[in-house]
N, C-alpha and C. Protein backbone atom coordinates (compact mmCIF):
# COMPACT_ATOMS: atom_id res chain seq x y z
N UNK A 1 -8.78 0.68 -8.48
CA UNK A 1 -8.38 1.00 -7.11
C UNK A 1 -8.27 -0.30 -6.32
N UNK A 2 -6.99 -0.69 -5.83
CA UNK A 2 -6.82 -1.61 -5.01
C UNK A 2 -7.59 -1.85 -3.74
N UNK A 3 -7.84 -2.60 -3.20
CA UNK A 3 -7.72 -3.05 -1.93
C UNK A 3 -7.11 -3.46 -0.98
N UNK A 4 -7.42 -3.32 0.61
CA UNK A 4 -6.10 -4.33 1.38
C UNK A 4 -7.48 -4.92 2.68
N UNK A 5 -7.11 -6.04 3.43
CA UNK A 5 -7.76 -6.26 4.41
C UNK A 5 -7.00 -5.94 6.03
N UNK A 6 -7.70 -5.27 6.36
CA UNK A 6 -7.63 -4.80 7.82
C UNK A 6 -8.04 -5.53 8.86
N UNK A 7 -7.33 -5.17 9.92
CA UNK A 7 -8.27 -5.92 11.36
C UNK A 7 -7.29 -4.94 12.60
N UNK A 8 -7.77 -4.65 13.29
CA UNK A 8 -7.64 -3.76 14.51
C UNK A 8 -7.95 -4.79 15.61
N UNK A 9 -6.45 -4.88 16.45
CA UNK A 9 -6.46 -5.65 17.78
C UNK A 9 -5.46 -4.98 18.90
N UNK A 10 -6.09 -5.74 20.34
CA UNK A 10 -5.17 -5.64 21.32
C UNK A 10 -4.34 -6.81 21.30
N UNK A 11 -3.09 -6.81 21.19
CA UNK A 11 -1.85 -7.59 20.95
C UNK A 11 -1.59 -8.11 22.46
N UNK A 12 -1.59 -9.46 22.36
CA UNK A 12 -1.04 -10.20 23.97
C UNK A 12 0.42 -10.25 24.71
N UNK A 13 0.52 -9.24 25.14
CA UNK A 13 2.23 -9.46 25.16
C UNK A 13 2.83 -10.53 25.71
N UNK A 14 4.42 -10.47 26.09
CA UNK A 14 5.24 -11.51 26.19
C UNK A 14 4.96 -11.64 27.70
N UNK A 15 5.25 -12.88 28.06
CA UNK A 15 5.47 -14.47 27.36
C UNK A 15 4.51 -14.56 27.34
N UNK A 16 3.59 -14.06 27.45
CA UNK A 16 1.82 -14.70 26.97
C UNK A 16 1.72 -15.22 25.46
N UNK A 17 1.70 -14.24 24.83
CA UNK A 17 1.38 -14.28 23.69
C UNK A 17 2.24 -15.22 22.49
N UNK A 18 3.57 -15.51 23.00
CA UNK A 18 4.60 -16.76 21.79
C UNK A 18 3.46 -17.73 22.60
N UNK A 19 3.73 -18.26 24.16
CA UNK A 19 3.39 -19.19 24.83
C UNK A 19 1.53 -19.58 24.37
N UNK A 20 0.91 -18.57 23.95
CA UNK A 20 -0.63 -19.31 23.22
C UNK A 20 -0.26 -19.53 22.05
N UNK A 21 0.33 -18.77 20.84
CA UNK A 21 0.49 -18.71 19.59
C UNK A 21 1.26 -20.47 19.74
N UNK A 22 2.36 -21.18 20.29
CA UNK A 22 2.99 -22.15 20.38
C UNK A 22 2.11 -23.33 21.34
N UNK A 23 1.44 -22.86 21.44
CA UNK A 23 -0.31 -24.03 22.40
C UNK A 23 -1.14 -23.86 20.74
N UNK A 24 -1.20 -22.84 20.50
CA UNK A 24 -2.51 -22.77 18.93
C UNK A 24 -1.95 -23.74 17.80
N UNK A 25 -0.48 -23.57 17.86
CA UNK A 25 0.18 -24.53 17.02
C UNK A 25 0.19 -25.93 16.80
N UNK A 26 0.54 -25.99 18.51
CA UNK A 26 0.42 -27.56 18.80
C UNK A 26 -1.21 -28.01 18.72
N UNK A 27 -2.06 -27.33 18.57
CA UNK A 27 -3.68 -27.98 19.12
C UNK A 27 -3.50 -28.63 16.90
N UNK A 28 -2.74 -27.51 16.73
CA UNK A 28 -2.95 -28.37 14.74
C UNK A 28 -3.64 -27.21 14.12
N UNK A 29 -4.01 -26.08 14.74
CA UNK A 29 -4.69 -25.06 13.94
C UNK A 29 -3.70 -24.40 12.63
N UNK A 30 -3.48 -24.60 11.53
CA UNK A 30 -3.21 -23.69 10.44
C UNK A 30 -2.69 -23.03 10.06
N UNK A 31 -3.62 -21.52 10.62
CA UNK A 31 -4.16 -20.50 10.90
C UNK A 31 -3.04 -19.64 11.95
N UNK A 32 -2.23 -20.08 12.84
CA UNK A 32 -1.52 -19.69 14.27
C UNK A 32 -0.37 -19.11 13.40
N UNK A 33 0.32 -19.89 12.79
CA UNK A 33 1.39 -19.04 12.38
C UNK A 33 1.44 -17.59 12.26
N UNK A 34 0.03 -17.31 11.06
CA UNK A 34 0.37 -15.99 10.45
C UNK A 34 -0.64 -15.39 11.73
N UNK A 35 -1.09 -15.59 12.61
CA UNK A 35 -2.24 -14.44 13.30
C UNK A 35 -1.20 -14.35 14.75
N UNK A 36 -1.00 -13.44 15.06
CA UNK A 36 -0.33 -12.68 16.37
C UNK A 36 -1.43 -12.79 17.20
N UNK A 37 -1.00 -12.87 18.72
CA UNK A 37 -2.23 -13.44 19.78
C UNK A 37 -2.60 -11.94 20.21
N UNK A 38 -3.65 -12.19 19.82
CA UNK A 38 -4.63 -10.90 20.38
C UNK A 38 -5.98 -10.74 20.90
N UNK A 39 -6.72 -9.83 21.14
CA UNK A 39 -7.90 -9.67 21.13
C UNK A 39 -8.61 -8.49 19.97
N UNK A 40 -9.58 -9.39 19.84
CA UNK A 40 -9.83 -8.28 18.08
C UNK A 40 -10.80 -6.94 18.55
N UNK A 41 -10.57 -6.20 18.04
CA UNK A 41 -11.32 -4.90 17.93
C UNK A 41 -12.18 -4.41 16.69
N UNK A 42 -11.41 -4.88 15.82
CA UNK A 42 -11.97 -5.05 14.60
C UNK A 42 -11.80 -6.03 13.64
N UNK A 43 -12.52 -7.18 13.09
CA UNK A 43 -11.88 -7.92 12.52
C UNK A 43 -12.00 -7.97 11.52
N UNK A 44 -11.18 -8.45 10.56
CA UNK A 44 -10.43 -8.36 9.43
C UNK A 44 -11.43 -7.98 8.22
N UNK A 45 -11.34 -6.61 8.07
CA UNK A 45 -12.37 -5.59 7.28
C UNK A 45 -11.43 -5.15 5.77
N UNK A 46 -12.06 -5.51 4.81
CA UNK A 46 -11.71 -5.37 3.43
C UNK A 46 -11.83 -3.45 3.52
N UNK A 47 -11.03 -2.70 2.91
CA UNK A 47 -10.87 -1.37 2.59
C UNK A 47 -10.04 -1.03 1.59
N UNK A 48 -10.61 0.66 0.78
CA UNK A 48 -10.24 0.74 -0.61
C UNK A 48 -8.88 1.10 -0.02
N UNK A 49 -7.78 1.54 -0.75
CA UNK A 49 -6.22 1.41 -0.23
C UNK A 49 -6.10 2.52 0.34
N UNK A 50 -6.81 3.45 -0.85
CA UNK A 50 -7.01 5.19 -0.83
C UNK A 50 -7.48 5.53 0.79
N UNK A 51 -8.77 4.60 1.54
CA UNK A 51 -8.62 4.90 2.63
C UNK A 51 -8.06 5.04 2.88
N UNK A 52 -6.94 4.44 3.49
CA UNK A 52 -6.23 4.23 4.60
C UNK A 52 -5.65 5.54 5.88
N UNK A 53 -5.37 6.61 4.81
CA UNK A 53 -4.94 7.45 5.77
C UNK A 53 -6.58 7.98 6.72
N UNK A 54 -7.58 7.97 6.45
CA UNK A 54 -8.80 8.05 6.64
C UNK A 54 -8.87 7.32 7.85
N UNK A 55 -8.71 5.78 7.90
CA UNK A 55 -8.53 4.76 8.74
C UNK A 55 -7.55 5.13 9.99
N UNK A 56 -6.43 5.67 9.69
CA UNK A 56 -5.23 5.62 10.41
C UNK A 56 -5.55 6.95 11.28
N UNK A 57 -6.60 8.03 11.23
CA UNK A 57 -6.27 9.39 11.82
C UNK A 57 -8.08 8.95 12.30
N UNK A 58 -8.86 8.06 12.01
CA UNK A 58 -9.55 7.87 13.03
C UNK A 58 -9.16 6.65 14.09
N UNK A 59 -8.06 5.99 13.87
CA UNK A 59 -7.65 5.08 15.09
C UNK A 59 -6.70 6.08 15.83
N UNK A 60 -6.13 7.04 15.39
CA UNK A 60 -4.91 7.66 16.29
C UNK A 60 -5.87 8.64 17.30
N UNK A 61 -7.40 9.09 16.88
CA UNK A 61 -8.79 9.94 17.14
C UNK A 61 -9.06 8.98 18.50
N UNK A 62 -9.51 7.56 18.09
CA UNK A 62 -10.32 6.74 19.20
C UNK A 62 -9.04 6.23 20.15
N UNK A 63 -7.34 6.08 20.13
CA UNK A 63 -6.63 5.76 20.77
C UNK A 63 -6.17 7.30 21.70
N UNK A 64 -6.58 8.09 20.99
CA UNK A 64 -6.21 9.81 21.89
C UNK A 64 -7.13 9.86 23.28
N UNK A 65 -8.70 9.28 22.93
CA UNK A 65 -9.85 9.37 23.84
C UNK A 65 -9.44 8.45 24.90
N UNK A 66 -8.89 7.12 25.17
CA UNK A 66 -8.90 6.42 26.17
C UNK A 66 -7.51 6.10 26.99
N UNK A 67 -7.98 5.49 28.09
CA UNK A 67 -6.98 5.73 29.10
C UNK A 67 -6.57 4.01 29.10
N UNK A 68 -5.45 3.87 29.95
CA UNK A 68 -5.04 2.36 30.37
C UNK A 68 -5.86 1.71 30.79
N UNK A 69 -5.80 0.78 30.85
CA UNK A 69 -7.01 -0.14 31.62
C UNK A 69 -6.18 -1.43 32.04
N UNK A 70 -6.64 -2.38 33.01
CA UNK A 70 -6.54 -3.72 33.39
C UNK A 70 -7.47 -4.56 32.59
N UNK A 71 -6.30 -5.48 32.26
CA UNK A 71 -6.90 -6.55 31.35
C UNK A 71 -6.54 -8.05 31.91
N UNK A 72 -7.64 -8.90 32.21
CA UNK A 72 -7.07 -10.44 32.96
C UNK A 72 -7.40 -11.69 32.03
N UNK A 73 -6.60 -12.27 31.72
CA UNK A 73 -7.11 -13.85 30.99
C UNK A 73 -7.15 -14.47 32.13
N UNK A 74 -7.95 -15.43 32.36
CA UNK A 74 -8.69 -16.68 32.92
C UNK A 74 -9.16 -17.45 32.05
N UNK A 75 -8.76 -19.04 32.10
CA UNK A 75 -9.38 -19.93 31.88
C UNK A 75 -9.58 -20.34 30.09
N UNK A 76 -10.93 -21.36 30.04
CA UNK A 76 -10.87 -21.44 28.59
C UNK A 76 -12.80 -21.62 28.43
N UNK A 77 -13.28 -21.13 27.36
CA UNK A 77 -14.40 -20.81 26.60
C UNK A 77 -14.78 -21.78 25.58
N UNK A 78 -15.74 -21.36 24.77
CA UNK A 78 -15.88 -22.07 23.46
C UNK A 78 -17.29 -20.95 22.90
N UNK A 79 -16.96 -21.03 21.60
CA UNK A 79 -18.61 -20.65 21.24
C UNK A 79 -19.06 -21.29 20.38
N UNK A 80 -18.51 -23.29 20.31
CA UNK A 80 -19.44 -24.59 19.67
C UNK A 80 -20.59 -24.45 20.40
N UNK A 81 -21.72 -24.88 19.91
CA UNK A 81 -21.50 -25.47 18.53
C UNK A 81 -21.75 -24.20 17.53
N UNK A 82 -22.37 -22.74 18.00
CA UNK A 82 -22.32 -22.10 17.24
C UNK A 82 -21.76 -21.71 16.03
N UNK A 83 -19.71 -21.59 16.56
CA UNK A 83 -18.80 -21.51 16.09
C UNK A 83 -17.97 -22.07 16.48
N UNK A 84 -16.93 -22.52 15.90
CA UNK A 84 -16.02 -23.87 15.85
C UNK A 84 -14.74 -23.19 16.88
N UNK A 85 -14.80 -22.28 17.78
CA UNK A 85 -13.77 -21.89 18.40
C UNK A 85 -13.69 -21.89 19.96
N UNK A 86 -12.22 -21.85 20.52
CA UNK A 86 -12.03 -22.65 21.60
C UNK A 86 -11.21 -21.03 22.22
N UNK A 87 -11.44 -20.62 23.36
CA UNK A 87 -10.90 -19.32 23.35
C UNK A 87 -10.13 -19.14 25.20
N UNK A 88 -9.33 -18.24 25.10
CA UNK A 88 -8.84 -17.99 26.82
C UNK A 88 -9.77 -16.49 26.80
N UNK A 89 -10.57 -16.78 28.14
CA UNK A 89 -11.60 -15.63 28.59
C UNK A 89 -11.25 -14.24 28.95
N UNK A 90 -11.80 -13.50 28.61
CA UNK A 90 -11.66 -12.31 29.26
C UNK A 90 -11.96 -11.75 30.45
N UNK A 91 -11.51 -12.09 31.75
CA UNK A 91 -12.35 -12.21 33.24
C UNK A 91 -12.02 -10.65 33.77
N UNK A 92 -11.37 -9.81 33.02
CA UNK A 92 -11.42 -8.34 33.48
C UNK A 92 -11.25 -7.68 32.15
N UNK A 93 -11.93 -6.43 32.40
CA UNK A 93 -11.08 -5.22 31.47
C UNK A 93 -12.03 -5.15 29.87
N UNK A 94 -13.43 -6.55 29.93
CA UNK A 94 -14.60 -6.89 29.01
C UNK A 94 -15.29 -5.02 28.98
N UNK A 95 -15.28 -4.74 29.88
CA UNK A 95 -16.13 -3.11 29.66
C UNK A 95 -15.16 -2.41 28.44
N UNK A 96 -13.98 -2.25 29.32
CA UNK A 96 -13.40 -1.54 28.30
C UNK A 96 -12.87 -1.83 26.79
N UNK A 97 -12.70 -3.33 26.67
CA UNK A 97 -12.66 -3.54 25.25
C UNK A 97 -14.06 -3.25 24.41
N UNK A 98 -14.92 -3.16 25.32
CA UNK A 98 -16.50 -3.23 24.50
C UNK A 98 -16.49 -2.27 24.17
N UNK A 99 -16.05 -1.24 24.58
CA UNK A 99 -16.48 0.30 24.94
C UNK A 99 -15.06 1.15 23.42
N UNK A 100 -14.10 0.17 23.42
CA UNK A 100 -12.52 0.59 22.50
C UNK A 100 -13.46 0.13 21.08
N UNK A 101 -13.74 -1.12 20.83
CA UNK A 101 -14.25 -1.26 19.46
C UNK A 101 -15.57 -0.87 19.12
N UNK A 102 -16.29 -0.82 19.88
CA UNK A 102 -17.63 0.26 19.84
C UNK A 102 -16.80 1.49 18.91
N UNK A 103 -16.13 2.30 19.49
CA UNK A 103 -15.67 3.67 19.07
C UNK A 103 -14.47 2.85 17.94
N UNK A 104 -13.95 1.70 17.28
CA UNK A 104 -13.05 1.57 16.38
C UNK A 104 -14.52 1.50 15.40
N UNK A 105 -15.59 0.94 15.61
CA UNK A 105 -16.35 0.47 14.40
C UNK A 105 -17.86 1.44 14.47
N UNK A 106 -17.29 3.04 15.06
CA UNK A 106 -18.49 3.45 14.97
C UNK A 106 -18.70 4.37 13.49
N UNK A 107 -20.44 4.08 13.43
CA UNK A 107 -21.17 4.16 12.32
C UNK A 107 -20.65 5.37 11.86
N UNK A 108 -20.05 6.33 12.06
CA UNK A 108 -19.92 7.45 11.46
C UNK A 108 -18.38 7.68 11.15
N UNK A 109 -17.52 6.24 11.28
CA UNK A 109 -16.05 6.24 11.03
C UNK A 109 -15.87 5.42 9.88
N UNK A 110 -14.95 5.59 8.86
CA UNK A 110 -14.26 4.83 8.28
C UNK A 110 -14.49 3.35 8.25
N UNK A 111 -14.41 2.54 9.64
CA UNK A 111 -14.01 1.59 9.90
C UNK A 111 -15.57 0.77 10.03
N UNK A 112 -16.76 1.75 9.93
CA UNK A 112 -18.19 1.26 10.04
C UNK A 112 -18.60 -0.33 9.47
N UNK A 113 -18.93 -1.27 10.40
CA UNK A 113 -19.48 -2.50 10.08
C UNK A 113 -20.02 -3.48 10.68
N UNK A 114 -21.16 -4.14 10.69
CA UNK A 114 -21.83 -5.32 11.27
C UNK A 114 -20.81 -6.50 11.92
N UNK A 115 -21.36 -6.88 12.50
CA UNK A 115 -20.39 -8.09 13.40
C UNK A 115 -21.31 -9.52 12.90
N UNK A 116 -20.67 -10.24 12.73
CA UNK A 116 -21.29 -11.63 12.17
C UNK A 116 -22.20 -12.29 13.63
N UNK A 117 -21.43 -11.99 14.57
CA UNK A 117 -22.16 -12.24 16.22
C UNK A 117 -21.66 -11.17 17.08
N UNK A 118 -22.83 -11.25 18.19
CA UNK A 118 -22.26 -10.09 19.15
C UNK A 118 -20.53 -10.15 19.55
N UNK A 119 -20.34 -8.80 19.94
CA UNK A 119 -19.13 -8.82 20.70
C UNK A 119 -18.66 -9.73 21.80
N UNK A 120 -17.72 -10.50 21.71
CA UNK A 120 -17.50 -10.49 23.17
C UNK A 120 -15.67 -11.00 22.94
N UNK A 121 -15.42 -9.79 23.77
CA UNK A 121 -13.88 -10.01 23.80
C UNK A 121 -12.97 -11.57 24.65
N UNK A 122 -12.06 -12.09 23.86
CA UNK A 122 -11.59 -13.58 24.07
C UNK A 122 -10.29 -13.61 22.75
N UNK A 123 -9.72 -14.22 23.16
CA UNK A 123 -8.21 -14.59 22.61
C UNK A 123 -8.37 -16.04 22.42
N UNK A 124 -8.61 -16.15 20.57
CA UNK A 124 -8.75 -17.53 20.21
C UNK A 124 -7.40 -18.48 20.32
N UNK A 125 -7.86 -19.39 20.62
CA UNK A 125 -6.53 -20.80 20.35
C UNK A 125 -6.54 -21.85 20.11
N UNK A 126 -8.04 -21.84 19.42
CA UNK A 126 -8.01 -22.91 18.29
C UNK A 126 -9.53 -22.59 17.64
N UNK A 127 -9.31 -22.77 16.08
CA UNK A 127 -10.19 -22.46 15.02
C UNK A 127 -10.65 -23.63 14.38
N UNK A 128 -11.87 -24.13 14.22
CA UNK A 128 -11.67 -24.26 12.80
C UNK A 128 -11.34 -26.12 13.03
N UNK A 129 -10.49 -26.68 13.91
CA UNK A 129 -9.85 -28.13 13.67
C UNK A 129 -10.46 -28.92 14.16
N UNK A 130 -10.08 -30.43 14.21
CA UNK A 130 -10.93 -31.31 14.79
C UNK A 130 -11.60 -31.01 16.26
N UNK A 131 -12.87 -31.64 15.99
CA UNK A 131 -13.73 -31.44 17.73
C UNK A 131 -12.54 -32.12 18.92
N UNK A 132 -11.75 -33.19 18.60
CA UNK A 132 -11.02 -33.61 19.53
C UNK A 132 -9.50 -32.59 19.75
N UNK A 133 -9.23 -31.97 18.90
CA UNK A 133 -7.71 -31.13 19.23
C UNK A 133 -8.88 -29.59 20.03
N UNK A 134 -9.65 -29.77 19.61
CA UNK A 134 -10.93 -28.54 20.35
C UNK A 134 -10.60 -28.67 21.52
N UNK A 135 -11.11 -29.96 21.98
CA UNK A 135 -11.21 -30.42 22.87
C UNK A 135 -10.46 -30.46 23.91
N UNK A 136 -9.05 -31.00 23.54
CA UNK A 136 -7.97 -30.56 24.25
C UNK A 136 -7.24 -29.10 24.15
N UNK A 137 -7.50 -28.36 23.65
CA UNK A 137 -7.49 -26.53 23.82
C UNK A 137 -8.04 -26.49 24.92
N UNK A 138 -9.37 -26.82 24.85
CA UNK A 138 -10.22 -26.55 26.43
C UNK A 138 -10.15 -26.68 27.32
N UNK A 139 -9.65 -28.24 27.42
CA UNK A 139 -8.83 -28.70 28.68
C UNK A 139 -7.42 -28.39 29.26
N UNK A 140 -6.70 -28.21 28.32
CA UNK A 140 -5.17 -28.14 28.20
C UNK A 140 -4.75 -26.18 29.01
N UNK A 141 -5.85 -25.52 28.40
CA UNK A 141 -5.86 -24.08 29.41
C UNK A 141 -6.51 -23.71 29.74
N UNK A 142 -7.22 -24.54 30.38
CA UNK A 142 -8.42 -24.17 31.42
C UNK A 142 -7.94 -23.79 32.64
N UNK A 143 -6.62 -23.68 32.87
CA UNK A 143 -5.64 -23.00 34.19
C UNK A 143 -5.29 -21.94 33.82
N UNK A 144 -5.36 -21.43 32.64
CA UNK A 144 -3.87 -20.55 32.02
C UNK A 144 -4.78 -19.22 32.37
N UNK A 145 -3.59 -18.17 33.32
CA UNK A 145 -4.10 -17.20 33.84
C UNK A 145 -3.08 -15.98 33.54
N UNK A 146 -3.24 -14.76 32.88
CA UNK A 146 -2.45 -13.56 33.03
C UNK A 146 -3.16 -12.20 33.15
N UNK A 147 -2.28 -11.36 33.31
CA UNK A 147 -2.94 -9.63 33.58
C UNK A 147 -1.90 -8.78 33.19
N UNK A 148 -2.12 -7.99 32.75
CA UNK A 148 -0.99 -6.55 32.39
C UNK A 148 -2.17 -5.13 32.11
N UNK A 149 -1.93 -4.52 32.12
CA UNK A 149 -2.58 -3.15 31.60
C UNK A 149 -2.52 -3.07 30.42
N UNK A 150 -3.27 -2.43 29.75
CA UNK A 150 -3.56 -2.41 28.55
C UNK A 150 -3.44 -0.70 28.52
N UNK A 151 -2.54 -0.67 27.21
CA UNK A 151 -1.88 0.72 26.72
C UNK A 151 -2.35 1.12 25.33
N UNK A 152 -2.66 0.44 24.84
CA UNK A 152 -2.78 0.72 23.53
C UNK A 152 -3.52 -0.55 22.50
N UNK A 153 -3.82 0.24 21.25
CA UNK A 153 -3.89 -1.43 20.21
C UNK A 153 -3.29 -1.14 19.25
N UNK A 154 -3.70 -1.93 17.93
CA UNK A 154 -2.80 -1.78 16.85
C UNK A 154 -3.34 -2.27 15.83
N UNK A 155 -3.28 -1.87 14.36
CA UNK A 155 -3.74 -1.68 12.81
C UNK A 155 -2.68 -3.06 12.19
N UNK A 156 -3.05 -4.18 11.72
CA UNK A 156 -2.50 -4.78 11.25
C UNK A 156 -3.34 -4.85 10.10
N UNK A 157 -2.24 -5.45 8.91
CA UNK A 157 -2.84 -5.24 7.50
C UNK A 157 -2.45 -7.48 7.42
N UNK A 158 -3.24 -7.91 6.37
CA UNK A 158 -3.01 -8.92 5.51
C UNK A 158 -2.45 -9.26 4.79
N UNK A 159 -1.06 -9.53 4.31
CA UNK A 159 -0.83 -10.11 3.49
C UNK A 159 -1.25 -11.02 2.43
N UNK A 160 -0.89 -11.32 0.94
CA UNK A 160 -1.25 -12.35 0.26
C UNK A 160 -1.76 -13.20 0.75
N UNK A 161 -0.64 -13.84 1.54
CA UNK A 161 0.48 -15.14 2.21
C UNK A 161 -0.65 -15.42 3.75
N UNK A 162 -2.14 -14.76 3.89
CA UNK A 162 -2.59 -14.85 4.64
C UNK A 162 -1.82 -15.07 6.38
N UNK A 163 -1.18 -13.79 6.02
CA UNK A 163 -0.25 -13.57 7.29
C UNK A 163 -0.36 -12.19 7.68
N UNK A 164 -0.63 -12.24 9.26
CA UNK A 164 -1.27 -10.83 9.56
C UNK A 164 -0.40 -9.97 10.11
N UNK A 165 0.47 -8.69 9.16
CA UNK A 165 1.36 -7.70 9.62
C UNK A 165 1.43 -6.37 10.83
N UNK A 166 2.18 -6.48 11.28
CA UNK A 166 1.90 -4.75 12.55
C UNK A 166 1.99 -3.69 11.63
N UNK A 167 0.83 -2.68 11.47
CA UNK A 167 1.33 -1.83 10.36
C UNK A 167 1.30 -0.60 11.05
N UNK A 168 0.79 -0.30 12.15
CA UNK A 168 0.82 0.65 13.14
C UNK A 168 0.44 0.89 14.57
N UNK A 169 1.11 1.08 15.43
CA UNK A 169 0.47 0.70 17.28
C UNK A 169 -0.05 2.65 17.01
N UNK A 170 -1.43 2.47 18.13
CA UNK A 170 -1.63 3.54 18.76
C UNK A 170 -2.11 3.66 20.27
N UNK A 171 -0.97 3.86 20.99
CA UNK A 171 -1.16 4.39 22.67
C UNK A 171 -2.17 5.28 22.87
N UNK A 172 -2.69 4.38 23.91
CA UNK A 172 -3.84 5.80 24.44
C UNK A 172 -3.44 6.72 24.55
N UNK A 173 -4.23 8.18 24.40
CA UNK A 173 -4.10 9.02 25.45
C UNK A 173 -3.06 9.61 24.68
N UNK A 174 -2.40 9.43 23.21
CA UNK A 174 -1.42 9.72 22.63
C UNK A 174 -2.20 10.89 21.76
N UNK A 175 -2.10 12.07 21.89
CA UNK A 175 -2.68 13.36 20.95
C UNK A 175 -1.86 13.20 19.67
N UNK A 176 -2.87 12.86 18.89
CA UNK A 176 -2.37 13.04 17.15
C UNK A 176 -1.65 14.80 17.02
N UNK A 177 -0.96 14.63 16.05
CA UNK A 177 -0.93 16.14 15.63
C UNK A 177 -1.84 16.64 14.58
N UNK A 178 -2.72 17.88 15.53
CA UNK A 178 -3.31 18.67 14.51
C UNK A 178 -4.88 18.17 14.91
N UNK A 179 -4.88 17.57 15.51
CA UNK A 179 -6.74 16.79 16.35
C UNK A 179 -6.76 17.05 17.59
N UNK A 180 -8.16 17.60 18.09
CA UNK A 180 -8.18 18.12 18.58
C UNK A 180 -8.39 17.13 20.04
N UNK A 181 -8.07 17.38 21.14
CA UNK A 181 -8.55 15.78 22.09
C UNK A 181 -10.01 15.59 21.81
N UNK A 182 -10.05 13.99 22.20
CA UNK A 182 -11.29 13.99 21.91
C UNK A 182 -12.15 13.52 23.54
N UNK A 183 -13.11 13.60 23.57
CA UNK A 183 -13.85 13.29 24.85
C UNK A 183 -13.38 11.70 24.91
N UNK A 184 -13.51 11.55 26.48
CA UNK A 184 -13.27 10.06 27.18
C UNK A 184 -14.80 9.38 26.86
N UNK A 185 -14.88 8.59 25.70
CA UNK A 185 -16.21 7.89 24.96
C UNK A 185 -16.53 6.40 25.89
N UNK A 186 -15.44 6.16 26.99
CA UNK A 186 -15.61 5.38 27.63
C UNK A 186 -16.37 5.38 28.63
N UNK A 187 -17.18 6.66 29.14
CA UNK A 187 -18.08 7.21 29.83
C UNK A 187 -19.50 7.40 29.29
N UNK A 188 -20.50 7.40 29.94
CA UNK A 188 -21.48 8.00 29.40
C UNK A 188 -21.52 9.27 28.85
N UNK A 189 -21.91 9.94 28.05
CA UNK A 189 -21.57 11.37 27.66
C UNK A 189 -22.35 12.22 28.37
N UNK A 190 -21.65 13.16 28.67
CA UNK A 190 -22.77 14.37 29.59
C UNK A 190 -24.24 14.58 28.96
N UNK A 191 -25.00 15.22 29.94
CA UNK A 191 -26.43 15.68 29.20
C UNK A 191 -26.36 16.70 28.52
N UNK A 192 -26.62 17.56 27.22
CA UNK A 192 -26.73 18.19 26.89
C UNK A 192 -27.62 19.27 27.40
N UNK A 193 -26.67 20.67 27.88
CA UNK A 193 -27.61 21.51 28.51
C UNK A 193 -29.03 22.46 27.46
């Protein structure tokens, strides 16, 4: 039984997203080509193939439950020396991504798994390269500011070629066929009477 590797993200749209992917490039990172600018929800999780439809009808489940939200980049991050990465912040809309991959990676789904470090939602743009091209990531968009609403995320698969494919978007608030709605998990859940 084969395998494929997964990762579940919110995708940065245009012109945001060429305009970091072409800043990630220039800093010398690698890595920029094959990764689409996003924010991760789930990251890149090994699964048997046979899942998949398993995978795909609990993301269309957790994308049925939530609504649009506002999402703002501000500025630039790092989480050296911990980890070697240089990131544009998440200055709005941090609840609700916490609250989207909570329910992509919960324990009783498919998609169930430990995080190497806590959550915290950020759009990398540089990995991994010299402390000095770091360096200038940090500096270089420490201005760089956008906002759009956030509609949806999306199931990208891996390639060989370590290049990361769109293999399916799911819009909030979009009722699968044949599931039933599911509660807004972005809330506290009622008390049980």
């Amino acid at each position: 039984m084969g395998t494929v590797t997964l990762g579940v993200s919110i995708a940065v749209p245009e012109p945001y997203g060429s305009f970091l992917q072409r800043k990630r490039e220039g800093f010398g990172d690698p890595a920029a080509h094959g990764i689409p600018t996003h924010i991760t929800l789930l990251p890149p999780t090994e699964v048997r193939a046979d899942a998949l439809p398993g995978v795909e009808q609990h993301l269309a489940e957790v994308a049925a439950s939530f609504r649009p939200f506002l999402l703002r980049l501000d500025g630039t991050g790092t989480f050296r020396p911990l980890s070697p990465v240089v990131f544009v912040k998440v200055a709005e809309g941090e609840a609700g991504c916490t609250a989207l991959q909570a329910r992509v990676r919960a324990a009783s789904g498919p998609c169930a798994r430990e995080l190497q470090f806590p959550y915290h939602p950020h759009v990398t743009v540089a990995h991994g390269i010299a402390e000095e091209a770091m360096d200038r990531a940090h500096a270089e968009l420490k201005d760089f500011s956008a906002a759009w609403t956030i509609g949806g995320f999306a199931l990208y698969e891996q390639g060989p070629d370590a290049v990361w494919r769109l293999e399916r978007e799911y819009p909030f608030g979009t009722q699968p066929a044949g599931v039933p709605r599911q509660a807004d998990l972005s809330r506290p859940p009622a008390p049980a009477s």
